[in-house]
C-alpha atoms as a PDB file:
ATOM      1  CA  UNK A   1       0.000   0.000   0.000  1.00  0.00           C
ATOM      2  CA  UNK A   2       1.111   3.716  -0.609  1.00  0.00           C
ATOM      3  CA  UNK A   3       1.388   5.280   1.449  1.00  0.00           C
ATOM      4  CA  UNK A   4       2.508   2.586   3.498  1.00  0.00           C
ATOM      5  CA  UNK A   5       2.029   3.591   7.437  1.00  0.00           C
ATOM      6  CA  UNK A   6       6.187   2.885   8.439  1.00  0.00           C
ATOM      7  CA  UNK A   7       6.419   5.736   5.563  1.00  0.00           C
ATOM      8  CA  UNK A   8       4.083   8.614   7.005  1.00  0.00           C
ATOM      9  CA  UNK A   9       5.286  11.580   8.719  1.00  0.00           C
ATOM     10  CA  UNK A  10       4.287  11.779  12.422  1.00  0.00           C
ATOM     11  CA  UNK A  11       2.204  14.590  11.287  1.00  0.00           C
ATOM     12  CA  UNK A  12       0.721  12.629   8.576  1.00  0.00           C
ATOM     13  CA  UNK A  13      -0.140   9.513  10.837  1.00  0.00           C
ATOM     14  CA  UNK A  14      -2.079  12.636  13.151  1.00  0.00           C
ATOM     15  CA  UNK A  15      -3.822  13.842  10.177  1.00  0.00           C
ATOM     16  CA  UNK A  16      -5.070  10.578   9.213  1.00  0.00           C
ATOM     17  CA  UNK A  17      -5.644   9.201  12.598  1.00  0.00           C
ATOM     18  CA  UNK A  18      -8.069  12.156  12.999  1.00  0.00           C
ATOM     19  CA  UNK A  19      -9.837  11.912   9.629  1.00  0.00           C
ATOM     20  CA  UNK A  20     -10.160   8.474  10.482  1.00  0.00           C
ATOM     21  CA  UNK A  21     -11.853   9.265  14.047  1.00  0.00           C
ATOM     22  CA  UNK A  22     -13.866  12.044  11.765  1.00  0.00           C
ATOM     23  CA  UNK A  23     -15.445  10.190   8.982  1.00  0.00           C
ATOM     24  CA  UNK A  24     -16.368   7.251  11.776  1.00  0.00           C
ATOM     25  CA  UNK A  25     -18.347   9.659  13.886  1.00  0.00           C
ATOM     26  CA  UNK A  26     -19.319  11.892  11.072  1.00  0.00           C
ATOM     27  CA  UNK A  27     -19.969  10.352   7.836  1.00  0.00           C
ATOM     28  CA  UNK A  28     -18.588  10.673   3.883  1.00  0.00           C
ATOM     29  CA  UNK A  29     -20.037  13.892   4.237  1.00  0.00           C
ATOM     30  CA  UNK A  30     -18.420  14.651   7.660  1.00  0.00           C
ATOM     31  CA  UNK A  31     -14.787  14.413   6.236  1.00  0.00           C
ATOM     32  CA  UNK A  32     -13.364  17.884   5.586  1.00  0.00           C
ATOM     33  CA  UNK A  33     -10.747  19.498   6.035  1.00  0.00           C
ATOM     34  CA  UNK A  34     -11.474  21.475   9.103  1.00  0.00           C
ATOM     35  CA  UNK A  35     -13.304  19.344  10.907  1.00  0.00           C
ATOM     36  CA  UNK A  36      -9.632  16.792  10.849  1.00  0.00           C
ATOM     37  CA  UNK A  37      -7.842  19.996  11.878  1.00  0.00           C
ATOM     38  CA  UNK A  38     -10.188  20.273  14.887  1.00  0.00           C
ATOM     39  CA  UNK A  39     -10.371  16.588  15.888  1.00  0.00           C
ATOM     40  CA  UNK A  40      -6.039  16.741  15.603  1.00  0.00           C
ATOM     41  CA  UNK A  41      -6.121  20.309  17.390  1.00  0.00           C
ATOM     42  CA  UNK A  42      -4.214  21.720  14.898  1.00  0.00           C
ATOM     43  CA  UNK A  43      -4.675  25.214  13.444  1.00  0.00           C
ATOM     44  CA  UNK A  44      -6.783  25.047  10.891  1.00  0.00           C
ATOM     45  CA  UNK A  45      -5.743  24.638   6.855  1.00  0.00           C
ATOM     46  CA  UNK A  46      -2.942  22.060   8.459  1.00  0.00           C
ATOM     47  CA  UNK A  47      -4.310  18.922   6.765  1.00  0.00           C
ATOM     48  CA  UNK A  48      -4.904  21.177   3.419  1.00  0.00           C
ATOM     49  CA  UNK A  49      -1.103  21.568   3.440  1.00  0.00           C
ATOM     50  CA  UNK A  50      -0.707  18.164   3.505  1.00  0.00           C
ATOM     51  CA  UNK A  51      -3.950  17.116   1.160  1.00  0.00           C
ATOM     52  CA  UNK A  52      -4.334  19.990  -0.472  1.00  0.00           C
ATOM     53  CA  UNK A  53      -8.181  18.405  -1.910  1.00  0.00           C
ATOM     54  CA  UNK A  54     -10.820  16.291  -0.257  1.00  0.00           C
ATOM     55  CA  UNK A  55     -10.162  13.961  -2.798  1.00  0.00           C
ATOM     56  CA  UNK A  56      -6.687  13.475  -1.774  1.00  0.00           C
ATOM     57  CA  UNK A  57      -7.299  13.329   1.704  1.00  0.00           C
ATOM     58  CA  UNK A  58      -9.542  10.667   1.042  1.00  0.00           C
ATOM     59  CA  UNK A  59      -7.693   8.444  -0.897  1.00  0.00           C
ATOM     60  CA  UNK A  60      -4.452   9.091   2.056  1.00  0.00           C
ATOM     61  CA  UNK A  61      -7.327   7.611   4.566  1.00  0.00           C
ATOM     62  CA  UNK A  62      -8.280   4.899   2.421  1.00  0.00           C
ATOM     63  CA  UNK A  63      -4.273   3.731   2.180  1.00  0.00           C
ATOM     64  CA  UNK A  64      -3.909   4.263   5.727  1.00  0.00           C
ATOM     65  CA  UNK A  65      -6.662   2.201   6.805  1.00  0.00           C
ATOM     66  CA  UNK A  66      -6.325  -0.586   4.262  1.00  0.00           C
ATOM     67  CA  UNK A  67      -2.935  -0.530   5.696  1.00  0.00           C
ATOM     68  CA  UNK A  68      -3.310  -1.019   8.659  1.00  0.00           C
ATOM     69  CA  UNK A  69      -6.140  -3.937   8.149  1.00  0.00           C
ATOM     70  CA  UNK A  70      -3.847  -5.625   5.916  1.00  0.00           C
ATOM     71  CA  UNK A  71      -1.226  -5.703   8.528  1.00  0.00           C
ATOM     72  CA  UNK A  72      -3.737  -7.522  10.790  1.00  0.00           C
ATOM     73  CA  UNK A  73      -4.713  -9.790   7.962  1.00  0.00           C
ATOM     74  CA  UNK A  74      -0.901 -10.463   7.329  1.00  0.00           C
ATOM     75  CA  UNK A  75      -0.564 -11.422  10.676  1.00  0.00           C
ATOM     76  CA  UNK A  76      -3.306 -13.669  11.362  1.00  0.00           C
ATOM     77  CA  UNK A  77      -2.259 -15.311   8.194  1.00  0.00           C
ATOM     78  CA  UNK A  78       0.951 -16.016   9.811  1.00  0.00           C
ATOM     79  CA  UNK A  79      -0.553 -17.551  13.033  1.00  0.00           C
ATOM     80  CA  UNK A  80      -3.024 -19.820  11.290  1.00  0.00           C
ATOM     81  CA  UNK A  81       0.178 -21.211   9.226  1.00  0.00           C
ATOM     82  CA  UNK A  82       1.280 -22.966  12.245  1.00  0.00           C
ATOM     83  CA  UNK A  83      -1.651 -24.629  12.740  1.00  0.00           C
ATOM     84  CA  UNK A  84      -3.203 -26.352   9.918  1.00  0.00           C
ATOM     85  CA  UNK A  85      -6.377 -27.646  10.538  1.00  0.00           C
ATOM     86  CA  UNK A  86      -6.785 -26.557  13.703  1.00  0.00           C
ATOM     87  CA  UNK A  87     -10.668 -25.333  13.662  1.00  0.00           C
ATOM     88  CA  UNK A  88     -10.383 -24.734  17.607  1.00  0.00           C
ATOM     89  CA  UNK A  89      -7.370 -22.334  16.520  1.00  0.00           C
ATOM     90  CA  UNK A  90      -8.684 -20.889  13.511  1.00  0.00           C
ATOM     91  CA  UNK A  91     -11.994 -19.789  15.257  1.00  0.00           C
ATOM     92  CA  UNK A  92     -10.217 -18.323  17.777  1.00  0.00           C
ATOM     93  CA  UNK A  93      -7.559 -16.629  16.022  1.00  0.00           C
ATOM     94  CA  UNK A  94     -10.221 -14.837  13.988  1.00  0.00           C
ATOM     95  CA  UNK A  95     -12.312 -13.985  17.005  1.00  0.00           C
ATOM     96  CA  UNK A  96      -9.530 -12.788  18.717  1.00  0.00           C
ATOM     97  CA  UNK A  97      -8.535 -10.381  15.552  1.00  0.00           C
ATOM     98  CA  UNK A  98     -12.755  -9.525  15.128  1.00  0.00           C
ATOM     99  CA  UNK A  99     -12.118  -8.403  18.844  1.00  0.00           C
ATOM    100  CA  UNK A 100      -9.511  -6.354  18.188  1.00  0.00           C
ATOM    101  CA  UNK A 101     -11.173  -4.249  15.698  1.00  0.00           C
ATOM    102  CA  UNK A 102     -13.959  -4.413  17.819  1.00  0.00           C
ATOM    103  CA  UNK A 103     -11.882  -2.313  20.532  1.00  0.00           C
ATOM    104  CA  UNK A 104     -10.677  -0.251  17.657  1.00  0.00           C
ATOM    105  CA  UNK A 105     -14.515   1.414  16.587  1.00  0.00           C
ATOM    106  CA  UNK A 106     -13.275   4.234  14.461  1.00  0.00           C
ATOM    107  CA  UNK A 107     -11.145   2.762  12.395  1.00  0.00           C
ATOM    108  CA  UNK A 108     -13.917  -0.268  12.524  1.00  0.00           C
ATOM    109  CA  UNK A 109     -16.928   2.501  11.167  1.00  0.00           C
ATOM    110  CA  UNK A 110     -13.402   4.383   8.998  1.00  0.00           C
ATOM    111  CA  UNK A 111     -13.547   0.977   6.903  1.00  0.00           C
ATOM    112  CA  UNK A 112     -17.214   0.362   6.538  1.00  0.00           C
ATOM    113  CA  UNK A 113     -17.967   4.081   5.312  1.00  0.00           C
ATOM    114  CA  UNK A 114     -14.632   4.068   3.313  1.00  0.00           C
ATOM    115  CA  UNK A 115     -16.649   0.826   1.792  1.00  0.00           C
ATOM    116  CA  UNK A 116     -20.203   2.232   1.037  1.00  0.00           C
ATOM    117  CA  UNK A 117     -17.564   5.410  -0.122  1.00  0.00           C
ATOM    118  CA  UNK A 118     -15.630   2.643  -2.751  1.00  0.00           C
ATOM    119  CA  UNK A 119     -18.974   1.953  -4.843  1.00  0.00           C
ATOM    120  CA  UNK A 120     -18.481   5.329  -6.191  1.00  0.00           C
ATOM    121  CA  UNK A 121     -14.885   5.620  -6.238  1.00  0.00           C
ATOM    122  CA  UNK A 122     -13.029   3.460  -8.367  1.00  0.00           C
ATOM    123  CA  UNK A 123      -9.681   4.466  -7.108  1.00  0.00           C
ATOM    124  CA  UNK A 124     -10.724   3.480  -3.427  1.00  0.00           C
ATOM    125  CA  UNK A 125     -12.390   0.829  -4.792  1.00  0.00           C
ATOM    126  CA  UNK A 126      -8.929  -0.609  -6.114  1.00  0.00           C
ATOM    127  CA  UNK A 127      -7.094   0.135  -2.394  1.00  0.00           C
ATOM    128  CA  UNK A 128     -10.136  -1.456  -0.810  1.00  0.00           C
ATOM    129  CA  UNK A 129      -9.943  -4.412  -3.017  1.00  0.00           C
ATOM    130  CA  UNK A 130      -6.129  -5.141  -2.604  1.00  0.00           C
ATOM    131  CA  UNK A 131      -6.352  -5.483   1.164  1.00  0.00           C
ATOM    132  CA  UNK A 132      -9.706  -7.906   0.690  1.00  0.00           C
ATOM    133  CA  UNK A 133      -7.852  -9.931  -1.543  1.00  0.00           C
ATOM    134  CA  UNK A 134      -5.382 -10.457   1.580  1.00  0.00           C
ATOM    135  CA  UNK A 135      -7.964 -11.232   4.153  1.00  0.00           C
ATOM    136  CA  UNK A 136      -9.782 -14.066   0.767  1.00  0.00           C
ATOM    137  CA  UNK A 137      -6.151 -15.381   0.391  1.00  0.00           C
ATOM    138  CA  UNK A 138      -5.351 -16.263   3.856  1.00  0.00           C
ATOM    139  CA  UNK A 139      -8.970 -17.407   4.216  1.00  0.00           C
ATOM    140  CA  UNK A 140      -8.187 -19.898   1.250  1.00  0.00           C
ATOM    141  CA  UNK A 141      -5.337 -21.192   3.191  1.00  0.00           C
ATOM    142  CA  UNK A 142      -6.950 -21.898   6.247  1.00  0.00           C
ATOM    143  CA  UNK A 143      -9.728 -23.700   4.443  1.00  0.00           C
ATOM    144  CA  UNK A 144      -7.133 -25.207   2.163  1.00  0.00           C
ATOM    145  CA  UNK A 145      -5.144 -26.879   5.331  1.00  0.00           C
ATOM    146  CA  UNK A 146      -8.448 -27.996   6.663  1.00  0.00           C
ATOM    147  CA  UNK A 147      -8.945 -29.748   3.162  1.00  0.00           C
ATOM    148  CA  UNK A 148     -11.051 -27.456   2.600  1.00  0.00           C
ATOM    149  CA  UNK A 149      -9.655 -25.995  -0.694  1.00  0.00           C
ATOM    150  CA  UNK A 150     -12.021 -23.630  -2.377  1.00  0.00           C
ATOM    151  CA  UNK A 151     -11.846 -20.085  -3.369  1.00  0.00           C
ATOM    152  CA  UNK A 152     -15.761 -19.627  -3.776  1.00  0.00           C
ATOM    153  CA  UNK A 153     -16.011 -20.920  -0.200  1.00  0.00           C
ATOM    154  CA  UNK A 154     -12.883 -17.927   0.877  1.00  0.00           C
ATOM    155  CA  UNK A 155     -14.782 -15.459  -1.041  1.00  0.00           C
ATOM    156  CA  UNK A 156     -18.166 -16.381   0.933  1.00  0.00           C
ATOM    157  CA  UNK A 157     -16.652 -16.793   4.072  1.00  0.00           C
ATOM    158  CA  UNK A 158     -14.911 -13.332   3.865  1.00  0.00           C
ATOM    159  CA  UNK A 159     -18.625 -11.388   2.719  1.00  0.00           C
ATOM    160  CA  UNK A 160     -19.962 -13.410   5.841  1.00  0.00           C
ATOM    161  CA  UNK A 161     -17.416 -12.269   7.945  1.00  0.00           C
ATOM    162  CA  UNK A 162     -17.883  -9.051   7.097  1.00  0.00           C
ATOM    163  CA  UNK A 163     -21.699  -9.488   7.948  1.00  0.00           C
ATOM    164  CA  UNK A 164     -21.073 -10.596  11.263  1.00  0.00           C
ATOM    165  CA  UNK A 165     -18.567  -7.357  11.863  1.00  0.00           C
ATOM    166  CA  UNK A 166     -21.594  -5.290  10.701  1.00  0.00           C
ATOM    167  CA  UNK A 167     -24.227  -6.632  13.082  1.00  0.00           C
ATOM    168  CA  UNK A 168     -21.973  -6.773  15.868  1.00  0.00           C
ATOM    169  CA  UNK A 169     -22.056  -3.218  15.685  1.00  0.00           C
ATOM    170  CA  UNK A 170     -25.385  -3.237  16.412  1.00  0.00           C
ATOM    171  CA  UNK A 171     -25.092  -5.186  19.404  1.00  0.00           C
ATOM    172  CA  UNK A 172     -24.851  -3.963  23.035  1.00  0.00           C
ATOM    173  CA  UNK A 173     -20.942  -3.697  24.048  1.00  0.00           C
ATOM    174  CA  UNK A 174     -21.040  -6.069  26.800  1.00  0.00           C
ATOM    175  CA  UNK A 175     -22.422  -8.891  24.506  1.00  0.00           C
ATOM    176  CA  UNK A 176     -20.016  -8.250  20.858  1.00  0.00           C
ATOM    177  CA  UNK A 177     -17.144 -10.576  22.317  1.00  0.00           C
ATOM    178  CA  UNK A 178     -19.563 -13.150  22.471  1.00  0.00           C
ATOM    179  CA  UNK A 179     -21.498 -12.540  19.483  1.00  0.00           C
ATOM    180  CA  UNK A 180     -18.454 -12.477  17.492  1.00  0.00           C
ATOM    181  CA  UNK A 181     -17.192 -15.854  18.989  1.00  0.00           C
ATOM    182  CA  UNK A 182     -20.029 -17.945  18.327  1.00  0.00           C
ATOM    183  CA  UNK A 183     -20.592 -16.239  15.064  1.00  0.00           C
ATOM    184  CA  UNK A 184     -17.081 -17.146  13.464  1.00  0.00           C
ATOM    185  CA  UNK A 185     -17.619 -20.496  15.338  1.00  0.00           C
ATOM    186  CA  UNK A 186     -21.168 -21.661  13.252  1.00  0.00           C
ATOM    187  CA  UNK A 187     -19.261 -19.815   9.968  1.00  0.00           C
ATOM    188  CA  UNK A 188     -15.997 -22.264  10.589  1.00  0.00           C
ATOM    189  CA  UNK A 189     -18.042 -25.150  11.283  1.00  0.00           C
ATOM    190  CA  UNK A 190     -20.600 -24.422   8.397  1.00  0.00           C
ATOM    191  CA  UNK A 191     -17.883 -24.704   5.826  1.00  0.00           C
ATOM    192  CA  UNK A 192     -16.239 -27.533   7.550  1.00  0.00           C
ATOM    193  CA  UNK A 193     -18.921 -30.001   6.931  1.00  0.00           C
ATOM    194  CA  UNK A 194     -18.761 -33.267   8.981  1.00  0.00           C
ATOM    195  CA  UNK A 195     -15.381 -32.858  10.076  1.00  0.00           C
ATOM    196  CA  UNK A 196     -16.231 -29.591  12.096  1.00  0.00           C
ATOM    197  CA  UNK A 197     -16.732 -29.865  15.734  1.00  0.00           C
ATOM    198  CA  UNK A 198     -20.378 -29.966  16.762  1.00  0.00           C
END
């Protein structure tokens, strides 16, 4: 991704950590310039100087958040490779990385509105879609050590997944851990067939 996260300024990681904060309480429409000076406290026309249009800024946000989900999805990838066909393991590694974004709500609501944001945004679309083909590919390899080898079943696993992260949302906070858990859980064990746990 570009521009990687490592690479940012640490004025450019405050920029974008506020727009990200912005557009998940605000909205698409929410994202300006201003209001990311205000939520960084920094005098106002900073973030111009460094994304001189909306457009730009945007498209920095959607790079930084891919980013940073594809980091997570890199390293869940590399946590289920020591443990092939481990459903126990797989359900909760991915719980435990649901959970995480869970305790991370902006840049949670950041992704879902830079989502509904891609449909009419190719270029987004194409940062959006890198990072998903992460999360697919290390889906196919879990499934794949399970003998589970399909990317149709990755690709419907993922859009589940992404359900799940959706409604959870919706749920009171004292019950998303849970939710989440037993979610992935009946997801894992759909797609395993008779060799899933009960």
């Amino acid at each position: 991704m570009t521009p990687a996260d490592q690479q940012l300024t640490p004025r450019r990681r405050t920029i974008l950590g506020a727009a990200t904060s912005v557009l998940a309480q605000q909205g698409n429409r929410g994202l300006t310039h201003r209001a990311v000076d205000r939520q960084a406290g920094l005098p106002e026309g900073t973030s111009s100087a460094y994304f001189r249009t909306r457009g730009a800024l945007l498209g920095a946000l959607g790079d930084f958040v891919a980013h940073r989900l594809a980091a997570d999805v890199e390293a869940l990838g590399e946590r289920l490779a020591d443990c092939p066909g481990d459903h126990e393991r797989a359900v909760a590694e991915v719980s435990g990385l649901f959970s995480q974004w869970l305790e991370q709500p902006d840049l949670l609501m950041a992704r879902l509105e830079l989502t509904v944001a891609a449909t009419r945004d190719t270029v987004l679309a194409e940062r959006f879609h890198l990072w998903r083909e992460d999360l697919v590919r290390t889906v196919h390899q879990v499934l794949a050590g399970a003998g589970k080898d399909g990317r149709a079943s990755a690709e419907t696993l993922v859009a589940a997944l992404d359900g799940v992260l959706l409604a959870s949302l919706l749920q009171p906070v004292g019950t998303r851990q849970d939710f989440v858990a037993e979610s992935v859980e009946q997801l894992l064990a759909g797609l395993g067939g008779d060799d899933a746990p009960a």
